[in-house]
ModelCIF file with pLDDT and N, C-alpha, C, O atoms, coordinates in Angstrom:
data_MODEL
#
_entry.id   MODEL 
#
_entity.id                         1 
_entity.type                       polymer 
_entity.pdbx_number_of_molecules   1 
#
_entity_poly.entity_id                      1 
_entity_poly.type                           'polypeptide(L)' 
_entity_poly.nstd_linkage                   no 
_entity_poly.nstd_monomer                   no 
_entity_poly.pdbx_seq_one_letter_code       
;(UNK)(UNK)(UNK)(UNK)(UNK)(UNK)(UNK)(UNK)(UNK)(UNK)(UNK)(UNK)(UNK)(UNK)(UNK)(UNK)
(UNK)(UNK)(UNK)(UNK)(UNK)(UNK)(UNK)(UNK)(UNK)(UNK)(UNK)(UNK)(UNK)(UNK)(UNK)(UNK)
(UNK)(UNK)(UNK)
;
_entity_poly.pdbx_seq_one_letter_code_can   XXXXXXXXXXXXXXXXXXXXXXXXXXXXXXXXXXX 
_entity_poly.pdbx_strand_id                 A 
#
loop_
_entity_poly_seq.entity_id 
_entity_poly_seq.num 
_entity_poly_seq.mon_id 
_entity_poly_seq.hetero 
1 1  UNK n 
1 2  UNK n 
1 3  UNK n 
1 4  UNK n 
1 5  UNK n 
1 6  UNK n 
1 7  UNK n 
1 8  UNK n 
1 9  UNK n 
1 10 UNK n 
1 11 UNK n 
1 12 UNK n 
1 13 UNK n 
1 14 UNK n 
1 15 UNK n 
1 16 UNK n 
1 17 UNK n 
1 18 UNK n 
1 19 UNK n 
1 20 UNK n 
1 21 UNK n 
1 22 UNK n 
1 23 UNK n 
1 24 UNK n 
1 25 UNK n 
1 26 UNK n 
1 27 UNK n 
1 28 UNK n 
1 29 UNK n 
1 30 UNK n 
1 31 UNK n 
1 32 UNK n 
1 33 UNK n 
1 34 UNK n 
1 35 UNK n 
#
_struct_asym.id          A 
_struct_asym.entity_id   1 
#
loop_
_ma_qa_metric.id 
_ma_qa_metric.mode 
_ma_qa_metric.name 
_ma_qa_metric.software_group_id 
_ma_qa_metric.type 
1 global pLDDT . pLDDT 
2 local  pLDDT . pLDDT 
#
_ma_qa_metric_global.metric_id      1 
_ma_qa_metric_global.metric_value   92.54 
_ma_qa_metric_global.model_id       1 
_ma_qa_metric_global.ordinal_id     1 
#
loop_
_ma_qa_metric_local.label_asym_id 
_ma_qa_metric_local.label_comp_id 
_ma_qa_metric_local.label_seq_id 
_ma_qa_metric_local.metric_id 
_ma_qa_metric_local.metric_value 
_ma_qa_metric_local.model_id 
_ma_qa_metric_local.ordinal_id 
A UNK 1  2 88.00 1 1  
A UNK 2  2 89.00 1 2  
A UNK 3  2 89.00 1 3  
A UNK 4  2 90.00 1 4  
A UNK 5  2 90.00 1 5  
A UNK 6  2 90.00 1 6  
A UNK 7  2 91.00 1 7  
A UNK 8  2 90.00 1 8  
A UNK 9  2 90.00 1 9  
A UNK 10 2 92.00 1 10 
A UNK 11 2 90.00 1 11 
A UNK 12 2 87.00 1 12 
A UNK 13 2 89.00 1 13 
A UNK 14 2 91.00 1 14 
A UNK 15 2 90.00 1 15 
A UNK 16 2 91.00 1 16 
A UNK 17 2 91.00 1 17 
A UNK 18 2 92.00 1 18 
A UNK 19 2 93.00 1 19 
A UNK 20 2 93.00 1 20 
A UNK 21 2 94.00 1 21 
A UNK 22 2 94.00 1 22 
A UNK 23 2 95.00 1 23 
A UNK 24 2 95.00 1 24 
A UNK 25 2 95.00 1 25 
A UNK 26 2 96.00 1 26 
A UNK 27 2 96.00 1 27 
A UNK 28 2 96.00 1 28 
A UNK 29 2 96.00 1 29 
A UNK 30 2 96.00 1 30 
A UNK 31 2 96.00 1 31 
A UNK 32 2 96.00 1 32 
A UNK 33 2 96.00 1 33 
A UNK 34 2 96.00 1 34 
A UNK 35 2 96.00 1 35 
#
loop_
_atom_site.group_PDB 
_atom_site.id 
_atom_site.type_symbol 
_atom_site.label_atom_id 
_atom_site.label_alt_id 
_atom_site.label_comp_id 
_atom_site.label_asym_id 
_atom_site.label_entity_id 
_atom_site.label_seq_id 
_atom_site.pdbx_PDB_ins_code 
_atom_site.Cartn_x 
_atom_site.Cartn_y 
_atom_site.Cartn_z 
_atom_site.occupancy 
_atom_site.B_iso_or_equiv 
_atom_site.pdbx_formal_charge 
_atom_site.auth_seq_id 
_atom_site.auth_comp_id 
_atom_site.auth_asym_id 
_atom_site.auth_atom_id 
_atom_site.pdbx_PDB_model_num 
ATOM 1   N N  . UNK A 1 1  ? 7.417  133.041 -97.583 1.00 88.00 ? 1  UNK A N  1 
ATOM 2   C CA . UNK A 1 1  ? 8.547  133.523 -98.380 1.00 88.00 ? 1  UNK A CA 1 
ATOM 3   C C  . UNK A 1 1  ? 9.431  134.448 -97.546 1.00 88.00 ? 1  UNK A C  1 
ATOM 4   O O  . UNK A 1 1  ? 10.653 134.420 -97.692 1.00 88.00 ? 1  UNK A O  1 
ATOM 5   N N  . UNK A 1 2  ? 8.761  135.372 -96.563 1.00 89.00 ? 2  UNK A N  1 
ATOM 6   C CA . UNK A 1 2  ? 9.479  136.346 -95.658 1.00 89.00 ? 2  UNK A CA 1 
ATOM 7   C C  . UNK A 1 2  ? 10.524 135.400 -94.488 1.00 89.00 ? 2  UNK A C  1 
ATOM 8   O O  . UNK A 1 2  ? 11.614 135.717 -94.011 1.00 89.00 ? 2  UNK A O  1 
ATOM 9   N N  . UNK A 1 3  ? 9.725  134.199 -94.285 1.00 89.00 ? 3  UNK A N  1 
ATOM 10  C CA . UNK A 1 3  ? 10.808 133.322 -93.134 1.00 89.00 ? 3  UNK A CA 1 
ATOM 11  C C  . UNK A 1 3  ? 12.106 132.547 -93.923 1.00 89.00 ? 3  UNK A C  1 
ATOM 12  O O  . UNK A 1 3  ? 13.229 132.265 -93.503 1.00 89.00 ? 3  UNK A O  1 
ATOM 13  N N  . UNK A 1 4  ? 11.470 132.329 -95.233 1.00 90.00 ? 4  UNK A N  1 
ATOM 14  C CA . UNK A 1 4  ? 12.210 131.529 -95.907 1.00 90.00 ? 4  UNK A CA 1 
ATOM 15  C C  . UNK A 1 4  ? 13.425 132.733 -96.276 1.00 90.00 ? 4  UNK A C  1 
ATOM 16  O O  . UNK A 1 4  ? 14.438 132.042 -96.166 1.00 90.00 ? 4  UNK A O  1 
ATOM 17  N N  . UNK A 1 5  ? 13.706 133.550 -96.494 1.00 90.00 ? 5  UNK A N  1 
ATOM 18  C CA . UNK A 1 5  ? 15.016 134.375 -96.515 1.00 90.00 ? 5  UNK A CA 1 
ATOM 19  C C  . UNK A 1 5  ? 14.868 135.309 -95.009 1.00 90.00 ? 5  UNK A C  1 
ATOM 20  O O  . UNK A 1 5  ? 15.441 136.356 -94.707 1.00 90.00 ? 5  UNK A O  1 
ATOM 21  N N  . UNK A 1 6  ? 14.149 134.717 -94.440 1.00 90.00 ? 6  UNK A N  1 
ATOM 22  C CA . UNK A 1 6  ? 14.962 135.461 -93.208 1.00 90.00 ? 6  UNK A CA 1 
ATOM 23  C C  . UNK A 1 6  ? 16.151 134.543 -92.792 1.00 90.00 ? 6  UNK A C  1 
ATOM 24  O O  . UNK A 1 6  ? 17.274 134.989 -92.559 1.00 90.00 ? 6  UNK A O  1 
ATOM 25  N N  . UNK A 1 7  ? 15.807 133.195 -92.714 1.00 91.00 ? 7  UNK A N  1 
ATOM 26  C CA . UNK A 1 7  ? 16.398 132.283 -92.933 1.00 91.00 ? 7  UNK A CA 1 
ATOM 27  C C  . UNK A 1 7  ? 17.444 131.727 -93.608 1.00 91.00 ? 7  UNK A C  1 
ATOM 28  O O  . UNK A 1 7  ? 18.346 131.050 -93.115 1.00 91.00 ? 7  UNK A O  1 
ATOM 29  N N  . UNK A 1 8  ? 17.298 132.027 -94.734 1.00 90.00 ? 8  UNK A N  1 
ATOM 30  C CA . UNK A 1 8  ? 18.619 132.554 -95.954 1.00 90.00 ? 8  UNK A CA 1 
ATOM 31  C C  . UNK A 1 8  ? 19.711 133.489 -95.911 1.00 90.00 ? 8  UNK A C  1 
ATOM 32  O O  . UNK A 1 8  ? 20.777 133.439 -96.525 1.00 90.00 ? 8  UNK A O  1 
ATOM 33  N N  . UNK A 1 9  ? 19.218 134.500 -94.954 1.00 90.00 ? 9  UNK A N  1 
ATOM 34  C CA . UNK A 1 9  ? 19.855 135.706 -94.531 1.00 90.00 ? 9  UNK A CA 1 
ATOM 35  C C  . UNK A 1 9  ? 20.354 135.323 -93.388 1.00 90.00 ? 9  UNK A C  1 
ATOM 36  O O  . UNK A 1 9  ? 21.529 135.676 -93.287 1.00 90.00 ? 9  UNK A O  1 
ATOM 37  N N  . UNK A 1 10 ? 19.927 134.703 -92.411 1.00 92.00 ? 10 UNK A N  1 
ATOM 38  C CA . UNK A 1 10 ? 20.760 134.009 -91.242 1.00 92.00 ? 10 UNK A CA 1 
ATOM 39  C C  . UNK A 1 10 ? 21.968 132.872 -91.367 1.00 92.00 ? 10 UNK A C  1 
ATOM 40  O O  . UNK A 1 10 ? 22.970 132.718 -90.668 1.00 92.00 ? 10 UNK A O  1 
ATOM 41  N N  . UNK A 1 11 ? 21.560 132.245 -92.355 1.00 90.00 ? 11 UNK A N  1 
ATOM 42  C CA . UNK A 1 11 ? 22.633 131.453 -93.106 1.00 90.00 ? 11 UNK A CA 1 
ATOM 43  C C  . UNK A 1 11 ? 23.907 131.585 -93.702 1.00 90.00 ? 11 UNK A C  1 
ATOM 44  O O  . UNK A 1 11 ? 24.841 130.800 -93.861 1.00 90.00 ? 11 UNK A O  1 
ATOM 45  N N  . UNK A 1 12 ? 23.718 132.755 -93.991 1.00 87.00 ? 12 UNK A N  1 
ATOM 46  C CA . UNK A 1 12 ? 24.907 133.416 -95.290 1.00 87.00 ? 12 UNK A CA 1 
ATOM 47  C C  . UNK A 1 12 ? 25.725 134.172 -94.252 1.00 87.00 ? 12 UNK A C  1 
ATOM 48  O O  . UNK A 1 12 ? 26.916 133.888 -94.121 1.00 87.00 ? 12 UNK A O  1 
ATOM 49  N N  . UNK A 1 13 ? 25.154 135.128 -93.498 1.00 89.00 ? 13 UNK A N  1 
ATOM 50  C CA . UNK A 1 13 ? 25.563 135.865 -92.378 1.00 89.00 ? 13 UNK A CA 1 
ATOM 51  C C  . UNK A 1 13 ? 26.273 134.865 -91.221 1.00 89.00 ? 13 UNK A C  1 
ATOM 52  O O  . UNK A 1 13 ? 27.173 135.308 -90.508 1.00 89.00 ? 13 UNK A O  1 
ATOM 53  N N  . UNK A 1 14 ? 25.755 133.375 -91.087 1.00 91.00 ? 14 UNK A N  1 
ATOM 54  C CA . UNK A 1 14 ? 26.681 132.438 -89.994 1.00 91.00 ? 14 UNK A CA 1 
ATOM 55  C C  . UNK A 1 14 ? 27.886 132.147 -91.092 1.00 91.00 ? 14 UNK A C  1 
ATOM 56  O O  . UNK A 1 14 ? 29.109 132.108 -90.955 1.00 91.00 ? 14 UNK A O  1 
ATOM 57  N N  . UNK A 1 15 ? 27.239 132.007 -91.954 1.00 90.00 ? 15 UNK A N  1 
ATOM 58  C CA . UNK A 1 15 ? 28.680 131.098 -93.652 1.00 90.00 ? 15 UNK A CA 1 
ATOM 59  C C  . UNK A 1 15 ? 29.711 132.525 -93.344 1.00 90.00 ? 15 UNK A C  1 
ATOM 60  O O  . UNK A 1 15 ? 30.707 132.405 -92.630 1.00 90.00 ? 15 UNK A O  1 
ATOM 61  N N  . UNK A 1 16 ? 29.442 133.478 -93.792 1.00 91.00 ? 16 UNK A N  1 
ATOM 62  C CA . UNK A 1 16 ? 30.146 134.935 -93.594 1.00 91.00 ? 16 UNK A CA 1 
ATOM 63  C C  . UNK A 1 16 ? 31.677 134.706 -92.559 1.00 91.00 ? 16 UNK A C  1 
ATOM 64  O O  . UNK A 1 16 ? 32.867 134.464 -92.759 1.00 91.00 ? 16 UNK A O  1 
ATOM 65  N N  . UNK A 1 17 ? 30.480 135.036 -91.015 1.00 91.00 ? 17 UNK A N  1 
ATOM 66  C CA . UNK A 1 17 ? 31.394 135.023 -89.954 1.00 91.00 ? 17 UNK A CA 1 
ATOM 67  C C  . UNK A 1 17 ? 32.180 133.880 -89.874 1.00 91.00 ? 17 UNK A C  1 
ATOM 68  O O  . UNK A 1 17 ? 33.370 134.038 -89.604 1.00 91.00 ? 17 UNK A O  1 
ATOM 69  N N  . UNK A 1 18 ? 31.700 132.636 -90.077 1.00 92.00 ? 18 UNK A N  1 
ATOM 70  C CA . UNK A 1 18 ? 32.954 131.103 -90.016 1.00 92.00 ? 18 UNK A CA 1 
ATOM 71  C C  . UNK A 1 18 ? 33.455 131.406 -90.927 1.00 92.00 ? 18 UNK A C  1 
ATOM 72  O O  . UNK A 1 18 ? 34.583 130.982 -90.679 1.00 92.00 ? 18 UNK A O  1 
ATOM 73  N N  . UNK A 1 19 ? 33.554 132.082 -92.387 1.00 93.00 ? 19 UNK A N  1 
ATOM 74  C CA . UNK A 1 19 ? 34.813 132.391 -93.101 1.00 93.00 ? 19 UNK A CA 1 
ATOM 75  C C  . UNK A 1 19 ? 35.793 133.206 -92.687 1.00 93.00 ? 19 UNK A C  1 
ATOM 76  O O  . UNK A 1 19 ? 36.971 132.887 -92.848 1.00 93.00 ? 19 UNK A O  1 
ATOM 77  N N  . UNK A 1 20 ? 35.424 134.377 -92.093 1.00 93.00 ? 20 UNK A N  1 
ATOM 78  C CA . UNK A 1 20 ? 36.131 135.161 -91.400 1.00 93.00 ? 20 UNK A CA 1 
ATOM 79  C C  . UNK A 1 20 ? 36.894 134.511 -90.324 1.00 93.00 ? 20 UNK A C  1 
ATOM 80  O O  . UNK A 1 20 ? 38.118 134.410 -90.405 1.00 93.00 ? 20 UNK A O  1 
ATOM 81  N N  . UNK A 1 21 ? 36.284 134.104 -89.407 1.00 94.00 ? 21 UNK A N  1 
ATOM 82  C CA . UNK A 1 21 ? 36.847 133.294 -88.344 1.00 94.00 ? 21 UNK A CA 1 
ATOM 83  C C  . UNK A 1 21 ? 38.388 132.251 -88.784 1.00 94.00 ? 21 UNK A C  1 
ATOM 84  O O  . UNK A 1 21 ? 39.495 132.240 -88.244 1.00 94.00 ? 21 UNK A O  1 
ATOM 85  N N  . UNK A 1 22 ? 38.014 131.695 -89.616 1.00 94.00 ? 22 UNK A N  1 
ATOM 86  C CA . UNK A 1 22 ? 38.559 131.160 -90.093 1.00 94.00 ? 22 UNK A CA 1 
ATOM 87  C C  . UNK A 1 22 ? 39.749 131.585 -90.697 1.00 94.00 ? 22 UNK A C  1 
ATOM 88  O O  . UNK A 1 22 ? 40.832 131.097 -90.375 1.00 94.00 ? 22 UNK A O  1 
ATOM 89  N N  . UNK A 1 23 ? 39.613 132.601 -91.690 1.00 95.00 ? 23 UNK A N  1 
ATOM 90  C CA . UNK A 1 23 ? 41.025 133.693 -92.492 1.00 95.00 ? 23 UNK A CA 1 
ATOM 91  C C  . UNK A 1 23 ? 41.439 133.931 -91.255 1.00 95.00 ? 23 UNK A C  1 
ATOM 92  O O  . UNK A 1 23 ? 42.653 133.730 -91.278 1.00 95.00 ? 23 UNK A O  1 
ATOM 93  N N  . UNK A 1 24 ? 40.967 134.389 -89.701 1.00 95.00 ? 24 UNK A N  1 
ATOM 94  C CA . UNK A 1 24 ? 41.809 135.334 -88.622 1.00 95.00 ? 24 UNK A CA 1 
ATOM 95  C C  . UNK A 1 24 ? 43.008 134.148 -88.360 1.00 95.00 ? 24 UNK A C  1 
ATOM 96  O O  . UNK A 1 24 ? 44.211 133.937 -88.511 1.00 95.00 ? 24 UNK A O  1 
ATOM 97  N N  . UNK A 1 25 ? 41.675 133.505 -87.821 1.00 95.00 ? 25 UNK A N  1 
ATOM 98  C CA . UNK A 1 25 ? 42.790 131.954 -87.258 1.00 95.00 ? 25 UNK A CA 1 
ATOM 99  C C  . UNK A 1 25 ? 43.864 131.848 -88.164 1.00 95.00 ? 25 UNK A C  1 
ATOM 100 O O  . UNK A 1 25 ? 44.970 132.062 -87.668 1.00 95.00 ? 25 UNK A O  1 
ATOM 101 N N  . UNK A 1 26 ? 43.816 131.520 -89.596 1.00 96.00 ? 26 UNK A N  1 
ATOM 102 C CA . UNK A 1 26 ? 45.103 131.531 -90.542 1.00 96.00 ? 26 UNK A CA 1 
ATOM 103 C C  . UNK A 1 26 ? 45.681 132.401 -90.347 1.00 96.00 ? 26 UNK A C  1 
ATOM 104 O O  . UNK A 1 26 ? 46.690 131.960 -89.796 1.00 96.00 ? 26 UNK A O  1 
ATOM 105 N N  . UNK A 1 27 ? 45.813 134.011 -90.454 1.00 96.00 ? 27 UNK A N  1 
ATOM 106 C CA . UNK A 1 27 ? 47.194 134.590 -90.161 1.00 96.00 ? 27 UNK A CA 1 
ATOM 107 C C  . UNK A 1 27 ? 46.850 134.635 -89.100 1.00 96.00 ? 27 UNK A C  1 
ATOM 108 O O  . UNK A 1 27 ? 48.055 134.748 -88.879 1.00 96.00 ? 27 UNK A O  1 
ATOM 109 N N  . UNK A 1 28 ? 46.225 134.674 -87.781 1.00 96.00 ? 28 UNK A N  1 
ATOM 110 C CA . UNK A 1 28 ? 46.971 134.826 -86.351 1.00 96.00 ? 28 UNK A CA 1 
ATOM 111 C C  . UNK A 1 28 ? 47.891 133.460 -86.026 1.00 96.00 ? 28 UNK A C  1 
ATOM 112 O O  . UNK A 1 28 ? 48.837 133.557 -85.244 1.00 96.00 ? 28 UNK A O  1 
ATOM 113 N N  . UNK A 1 29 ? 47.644 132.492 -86.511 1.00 96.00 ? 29 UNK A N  1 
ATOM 114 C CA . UNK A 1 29 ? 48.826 131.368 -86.243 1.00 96.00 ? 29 UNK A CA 1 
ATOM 115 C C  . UNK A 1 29 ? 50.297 131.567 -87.146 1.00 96.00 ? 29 UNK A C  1 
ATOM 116 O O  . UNK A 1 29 ? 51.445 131.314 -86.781 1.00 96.00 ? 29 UNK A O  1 
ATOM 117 N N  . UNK A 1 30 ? 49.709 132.229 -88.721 1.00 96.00 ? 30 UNK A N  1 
ATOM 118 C CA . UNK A 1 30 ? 51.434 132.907 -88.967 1.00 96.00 ? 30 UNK A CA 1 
ATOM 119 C C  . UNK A 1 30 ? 51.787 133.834 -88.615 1.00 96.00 ? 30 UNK A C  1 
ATOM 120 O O  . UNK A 1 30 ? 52.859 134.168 -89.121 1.00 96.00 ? 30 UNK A O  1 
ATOM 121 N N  . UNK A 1 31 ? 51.147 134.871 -87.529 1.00 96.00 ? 31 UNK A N  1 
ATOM 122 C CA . UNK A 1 31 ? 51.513 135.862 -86.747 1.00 96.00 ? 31 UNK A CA 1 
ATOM 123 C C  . UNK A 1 31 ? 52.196 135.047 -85.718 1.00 96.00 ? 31 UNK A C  1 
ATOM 124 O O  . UNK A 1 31 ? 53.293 135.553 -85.479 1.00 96.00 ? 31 UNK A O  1 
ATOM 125 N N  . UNK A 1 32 ? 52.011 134.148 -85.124 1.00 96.00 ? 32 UNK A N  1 
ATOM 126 C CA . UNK A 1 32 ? 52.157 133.517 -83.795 1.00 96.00 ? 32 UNK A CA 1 
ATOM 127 C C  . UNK A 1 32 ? 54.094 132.964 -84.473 1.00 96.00 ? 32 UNK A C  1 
ATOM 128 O O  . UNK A 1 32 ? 55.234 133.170 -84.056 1.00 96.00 ? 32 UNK A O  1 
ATOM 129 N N  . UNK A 1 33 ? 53.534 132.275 -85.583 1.00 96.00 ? 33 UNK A N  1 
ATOM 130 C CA . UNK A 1 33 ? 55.115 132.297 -85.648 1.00 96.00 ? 33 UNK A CA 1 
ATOM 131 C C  . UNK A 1 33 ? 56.216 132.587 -86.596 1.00 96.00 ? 33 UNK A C  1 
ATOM 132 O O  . UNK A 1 33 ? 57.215 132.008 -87.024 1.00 96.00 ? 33 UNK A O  1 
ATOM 133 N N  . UNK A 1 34 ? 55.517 133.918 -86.770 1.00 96.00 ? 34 UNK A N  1 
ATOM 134 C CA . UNK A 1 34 ? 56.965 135.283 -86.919 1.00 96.00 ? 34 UNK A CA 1 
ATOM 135 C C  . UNK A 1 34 ? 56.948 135.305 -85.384 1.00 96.00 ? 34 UNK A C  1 
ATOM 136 O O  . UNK A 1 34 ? 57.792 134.572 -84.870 1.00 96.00 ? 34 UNK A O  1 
ATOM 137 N N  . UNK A 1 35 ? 56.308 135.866 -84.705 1.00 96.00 ? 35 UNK A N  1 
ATOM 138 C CA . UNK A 1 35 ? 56.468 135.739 -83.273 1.00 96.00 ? 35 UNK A CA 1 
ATOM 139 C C  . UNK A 1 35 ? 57.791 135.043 -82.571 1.00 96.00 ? 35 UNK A C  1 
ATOM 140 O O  . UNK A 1 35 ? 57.870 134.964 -81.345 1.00 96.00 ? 35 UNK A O  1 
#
């Protein structure tokens, strides 16, 4: 049960950062062109 949400917790935390990643990329490309 302890691997199984360590695991869960590694998951959500990669889902997390590729959302983020993702919102930057969207406004740094409408930053790029106001630019």
């Amino acid at each position: 049960a302890e691997r199984a949400a360590a695991r869960e917790a590694e998951r959500v935390a990669r889902a997390k950062a590729a959302l983020r990643r993702r919102a930057v990329t969207t406004s740094r490309t409408l930053l790029e062109r106001y630019d």
